[in-house]
N, C-alpha and C. Protein backbone atom coordinates (compact mmCIF):
# COMPACT_ATOMS: atom_id res chain seq x y z
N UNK A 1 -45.23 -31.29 -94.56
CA UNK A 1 -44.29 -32.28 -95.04
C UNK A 1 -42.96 -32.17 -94.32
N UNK A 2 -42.54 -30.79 -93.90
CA UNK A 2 -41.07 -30.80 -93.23
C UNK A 2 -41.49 -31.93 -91.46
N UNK A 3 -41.93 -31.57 -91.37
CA UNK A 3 -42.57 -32.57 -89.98
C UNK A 3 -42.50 -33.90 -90.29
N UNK A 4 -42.61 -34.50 -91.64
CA UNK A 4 -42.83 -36.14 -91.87
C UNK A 4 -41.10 -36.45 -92.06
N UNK A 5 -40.45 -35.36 -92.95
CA UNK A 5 -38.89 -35.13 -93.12
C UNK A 5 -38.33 -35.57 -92.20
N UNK A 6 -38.62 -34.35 -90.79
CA UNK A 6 -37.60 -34.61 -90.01
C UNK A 6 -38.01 -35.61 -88.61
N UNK A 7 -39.11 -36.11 -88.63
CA UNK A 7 -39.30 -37.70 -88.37
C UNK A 7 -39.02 -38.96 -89.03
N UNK A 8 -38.72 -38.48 -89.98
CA UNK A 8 -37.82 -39.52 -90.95
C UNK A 8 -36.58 -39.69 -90.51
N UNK A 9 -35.65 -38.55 -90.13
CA UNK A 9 -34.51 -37.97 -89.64
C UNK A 9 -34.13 -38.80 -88.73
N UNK A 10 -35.25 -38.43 -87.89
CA UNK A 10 -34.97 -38.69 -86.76
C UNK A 10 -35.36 -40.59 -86.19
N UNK A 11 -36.24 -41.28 -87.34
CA UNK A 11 -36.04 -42.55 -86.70
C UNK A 11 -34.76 -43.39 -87.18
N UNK A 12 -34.36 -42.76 -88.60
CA UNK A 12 -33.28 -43.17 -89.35
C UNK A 12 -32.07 -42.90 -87.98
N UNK A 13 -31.93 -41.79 -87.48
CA UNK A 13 -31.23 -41.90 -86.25
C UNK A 13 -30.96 -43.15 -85.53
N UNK A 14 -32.58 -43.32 -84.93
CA UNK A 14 -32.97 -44.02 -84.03
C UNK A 14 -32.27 -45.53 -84.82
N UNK A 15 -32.47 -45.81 -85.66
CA UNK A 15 -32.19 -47.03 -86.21
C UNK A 15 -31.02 -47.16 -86.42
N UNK A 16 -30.28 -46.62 -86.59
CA UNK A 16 -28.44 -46.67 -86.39
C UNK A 16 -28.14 -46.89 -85.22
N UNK A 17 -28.84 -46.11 -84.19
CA UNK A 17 -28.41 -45.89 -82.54
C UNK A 17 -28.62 -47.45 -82.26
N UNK A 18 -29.50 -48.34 -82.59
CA UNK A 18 -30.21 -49.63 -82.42
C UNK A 18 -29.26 -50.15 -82.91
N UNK A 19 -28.94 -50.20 -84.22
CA UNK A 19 -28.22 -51.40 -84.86
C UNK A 19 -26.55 -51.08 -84.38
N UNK A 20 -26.08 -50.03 -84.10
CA UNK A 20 -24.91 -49.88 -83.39
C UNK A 20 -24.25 -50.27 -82.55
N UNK A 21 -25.38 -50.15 -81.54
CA UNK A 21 -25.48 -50.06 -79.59
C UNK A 21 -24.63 -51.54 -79.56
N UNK A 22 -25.07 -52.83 -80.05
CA UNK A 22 -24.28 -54.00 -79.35
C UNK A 22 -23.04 -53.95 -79.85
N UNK A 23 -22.66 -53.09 -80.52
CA UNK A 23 -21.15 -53.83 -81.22
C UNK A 23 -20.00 -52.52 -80.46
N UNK A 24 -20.99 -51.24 -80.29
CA UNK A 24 -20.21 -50.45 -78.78
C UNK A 24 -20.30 -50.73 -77.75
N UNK A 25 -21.37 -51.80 -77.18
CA UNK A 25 -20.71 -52.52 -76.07
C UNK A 25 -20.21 -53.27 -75.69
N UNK A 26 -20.28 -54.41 -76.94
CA UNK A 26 -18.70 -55.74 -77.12
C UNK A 26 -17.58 -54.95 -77.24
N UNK A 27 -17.28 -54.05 -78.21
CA UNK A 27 -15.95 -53.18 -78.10
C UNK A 27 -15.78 -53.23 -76.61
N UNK A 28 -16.26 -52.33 -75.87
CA UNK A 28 -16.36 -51.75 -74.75
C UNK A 28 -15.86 -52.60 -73.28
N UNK A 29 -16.66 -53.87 -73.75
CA UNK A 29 -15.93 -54.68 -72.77
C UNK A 29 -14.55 -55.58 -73.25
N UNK A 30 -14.64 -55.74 -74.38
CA UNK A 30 -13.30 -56.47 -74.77
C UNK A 30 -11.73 -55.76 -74.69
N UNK A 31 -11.89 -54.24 -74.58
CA UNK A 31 -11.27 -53.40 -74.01
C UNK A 31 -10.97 -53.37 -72.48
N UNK A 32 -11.97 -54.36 -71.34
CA UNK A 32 -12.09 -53.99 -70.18
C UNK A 32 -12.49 -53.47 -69.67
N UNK A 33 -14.08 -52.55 -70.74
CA UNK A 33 -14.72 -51.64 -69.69
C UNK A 33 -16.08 -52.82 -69.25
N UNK A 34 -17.02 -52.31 -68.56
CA UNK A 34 -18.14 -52.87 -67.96
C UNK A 34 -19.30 -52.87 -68.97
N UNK A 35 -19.18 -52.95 -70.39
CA UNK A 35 -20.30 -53.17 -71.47
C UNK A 35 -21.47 -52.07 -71.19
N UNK A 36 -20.62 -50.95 -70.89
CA UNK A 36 -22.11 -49.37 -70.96
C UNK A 36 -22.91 -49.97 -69.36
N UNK A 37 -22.06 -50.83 -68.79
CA UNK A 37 -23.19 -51.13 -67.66
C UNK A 37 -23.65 -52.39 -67.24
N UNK A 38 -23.51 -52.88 -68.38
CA UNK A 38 -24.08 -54.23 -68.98
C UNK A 38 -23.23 -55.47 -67.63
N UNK A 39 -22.20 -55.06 -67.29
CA UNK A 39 -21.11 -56.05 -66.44
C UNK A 39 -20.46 -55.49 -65.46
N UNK A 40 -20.73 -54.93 -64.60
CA UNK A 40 -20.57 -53.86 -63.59
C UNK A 40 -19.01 -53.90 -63.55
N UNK A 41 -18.66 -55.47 -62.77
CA UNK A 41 -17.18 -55.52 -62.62
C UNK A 41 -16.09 -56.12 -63.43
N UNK A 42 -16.21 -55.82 -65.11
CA UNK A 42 -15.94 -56.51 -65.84
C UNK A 42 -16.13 -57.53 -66.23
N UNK A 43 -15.80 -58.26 -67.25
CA UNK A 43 -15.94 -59.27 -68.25
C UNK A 43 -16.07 -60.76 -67.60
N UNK A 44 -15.45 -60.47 -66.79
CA UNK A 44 -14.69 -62.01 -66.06
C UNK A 44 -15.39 -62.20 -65.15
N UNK A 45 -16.07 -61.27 -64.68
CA UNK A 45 -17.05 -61.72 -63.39
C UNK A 45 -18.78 -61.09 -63.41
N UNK A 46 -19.08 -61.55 -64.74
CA UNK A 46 -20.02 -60.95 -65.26
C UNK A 46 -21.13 -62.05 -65.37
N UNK A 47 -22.23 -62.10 -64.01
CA UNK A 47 -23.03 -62.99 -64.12
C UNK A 47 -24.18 -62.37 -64.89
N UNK A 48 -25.15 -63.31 -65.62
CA UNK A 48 -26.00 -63.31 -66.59
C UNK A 48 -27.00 -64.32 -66.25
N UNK A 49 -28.48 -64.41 -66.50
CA UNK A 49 -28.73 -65.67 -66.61
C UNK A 49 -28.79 -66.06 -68.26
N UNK A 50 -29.35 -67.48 -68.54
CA UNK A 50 -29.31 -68.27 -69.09
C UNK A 50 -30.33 -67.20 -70.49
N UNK A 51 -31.35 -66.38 -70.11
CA UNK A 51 -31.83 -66.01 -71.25
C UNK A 51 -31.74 -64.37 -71.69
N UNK A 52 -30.49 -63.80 -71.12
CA UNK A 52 -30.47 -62.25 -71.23
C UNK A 52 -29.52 -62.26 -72.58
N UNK A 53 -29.09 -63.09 -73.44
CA UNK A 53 -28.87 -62.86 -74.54
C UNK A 53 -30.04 -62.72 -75.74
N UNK A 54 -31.11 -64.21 -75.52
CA UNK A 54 -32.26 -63.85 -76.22
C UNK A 54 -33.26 -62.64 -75.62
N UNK A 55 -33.39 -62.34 -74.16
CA UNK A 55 -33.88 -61.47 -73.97
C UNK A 55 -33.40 -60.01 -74.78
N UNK A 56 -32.41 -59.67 -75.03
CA UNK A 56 -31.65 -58.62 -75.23
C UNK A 56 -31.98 -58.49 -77.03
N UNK A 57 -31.95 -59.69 -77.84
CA UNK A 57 -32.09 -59.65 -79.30
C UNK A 57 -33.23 -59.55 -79.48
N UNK A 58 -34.33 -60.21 -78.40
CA UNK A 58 -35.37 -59.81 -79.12
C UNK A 58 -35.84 -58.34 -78.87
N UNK A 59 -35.77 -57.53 -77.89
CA UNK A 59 -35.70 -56.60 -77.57
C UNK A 59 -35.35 -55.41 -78.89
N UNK A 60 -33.85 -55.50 -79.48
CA UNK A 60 -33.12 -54.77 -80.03
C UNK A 60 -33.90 -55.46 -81.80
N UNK A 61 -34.40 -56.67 -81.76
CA UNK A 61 -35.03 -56.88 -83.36
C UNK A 61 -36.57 -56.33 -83.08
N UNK A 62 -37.31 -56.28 -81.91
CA UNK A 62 -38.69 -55.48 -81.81
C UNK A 62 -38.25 -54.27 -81.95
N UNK A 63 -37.26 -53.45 -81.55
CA UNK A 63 -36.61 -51.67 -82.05
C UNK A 63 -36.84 -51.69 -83.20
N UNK A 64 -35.69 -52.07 -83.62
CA UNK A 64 -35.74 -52.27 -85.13
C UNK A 64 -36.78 -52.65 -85.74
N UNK A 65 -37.31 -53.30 -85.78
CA UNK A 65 -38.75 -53.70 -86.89
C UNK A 65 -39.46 -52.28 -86.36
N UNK A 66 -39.88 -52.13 -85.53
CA UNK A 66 -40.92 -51.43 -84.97
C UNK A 66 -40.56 -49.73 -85.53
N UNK A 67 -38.84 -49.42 -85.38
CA UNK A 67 -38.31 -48.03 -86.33
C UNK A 67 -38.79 -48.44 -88.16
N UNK A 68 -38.60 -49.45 -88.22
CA UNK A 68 -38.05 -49.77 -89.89
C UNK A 68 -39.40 -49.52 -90.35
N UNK A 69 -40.77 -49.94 -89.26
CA UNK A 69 -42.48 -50.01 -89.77
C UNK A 69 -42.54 -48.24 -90.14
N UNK A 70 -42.07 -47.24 -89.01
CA UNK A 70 -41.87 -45.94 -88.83
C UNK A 70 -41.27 -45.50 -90.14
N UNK A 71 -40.42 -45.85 -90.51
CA UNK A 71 -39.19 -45.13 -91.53
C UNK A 71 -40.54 -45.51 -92.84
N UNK A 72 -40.73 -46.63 -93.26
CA UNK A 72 -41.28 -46.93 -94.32
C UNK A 72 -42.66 -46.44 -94.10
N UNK A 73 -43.76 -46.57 -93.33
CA UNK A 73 -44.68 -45.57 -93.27
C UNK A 73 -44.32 -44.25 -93.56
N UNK A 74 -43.51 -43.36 -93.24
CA UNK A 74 -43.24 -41.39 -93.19
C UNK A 74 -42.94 -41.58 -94.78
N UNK A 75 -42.37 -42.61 -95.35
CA UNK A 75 -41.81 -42.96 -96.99
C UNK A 75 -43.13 -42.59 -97.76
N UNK A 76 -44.20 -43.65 -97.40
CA UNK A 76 -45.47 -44.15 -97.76
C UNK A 76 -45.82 -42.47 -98.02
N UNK A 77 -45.69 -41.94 -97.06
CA UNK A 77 -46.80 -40.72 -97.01
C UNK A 77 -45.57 -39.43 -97.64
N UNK A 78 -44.91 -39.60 -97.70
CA UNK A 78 -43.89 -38.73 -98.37
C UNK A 78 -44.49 -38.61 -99.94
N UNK A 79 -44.41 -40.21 -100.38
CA UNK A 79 -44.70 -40.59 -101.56
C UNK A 79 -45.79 -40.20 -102.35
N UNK A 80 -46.91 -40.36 -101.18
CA UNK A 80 -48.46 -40.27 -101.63
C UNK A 80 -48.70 -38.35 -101.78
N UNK A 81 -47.44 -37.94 -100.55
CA UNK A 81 -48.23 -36.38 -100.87
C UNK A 81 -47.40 -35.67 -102.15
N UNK A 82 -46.48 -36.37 -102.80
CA UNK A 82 -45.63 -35.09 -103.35
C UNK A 82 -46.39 -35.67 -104.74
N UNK A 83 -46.96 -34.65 -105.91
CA UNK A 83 -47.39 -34.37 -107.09
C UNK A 83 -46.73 -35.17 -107.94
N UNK A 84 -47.68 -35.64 -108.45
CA UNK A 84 -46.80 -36.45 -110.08
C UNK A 84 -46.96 -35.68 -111.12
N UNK A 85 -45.79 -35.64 -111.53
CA UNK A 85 -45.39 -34.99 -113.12
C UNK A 85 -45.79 -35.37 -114.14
C-alpha cells in the first residue's frame, strides 16, 4: 500500500505541475522573459501558427485527464484494500 501512497504523491504532483505550467509561462513572458522557451525573442516577435494554442490545450487537458484517471484509480484501490470496520 505505501507504493499506491506514494504514486498518489506523486501524480497529485504531476497534476499541479500541469495545471500550473501555463500561468508560469504567461507570467514569464508578460514580464519579458521568452515563455520557458515558448518565444525565443520575446513577446513581440513571437511567431506561432494558427493552431499551437489548441495544439497546446489539448495536450495539457489529455495530462490532466489522463493524471486525474491515475489519481482516482490509486483512490479506487486504496479504498478497496483498507478493512471495513
Amino acid at each position: 500500500m505505501a507504493f499506491v501512497r506514494v504514486l498518489l504523491g506523486g501524480l497529485a504532483a504531476m497534476l499541479v505541475v500541469v495545471v500550473v505550467l501555463p500561468a508560469v509561462v504567461l507570467l514569464d513572458l508578460v514580464v519579458g522573459g521568452t515563455g520557458l522557451g515558448l518565444c525565443p525573442n520575446g513577446l513581440g516577435t513571437c511567431t506561432t501558427s494558427a493552431f499551437t494554442v489548441m495544439e497546446l490545450l489539448g495536450i495539457l487537458a489529455l495530462a490532466a485527464t489522463l493524471i486525474g484517471a491515475g489519481v482516482v484509480g490509486c483512490l479506487h484501490v486504496l479504498r478497496r484494500s483498507t478493512p471495513a470496520r
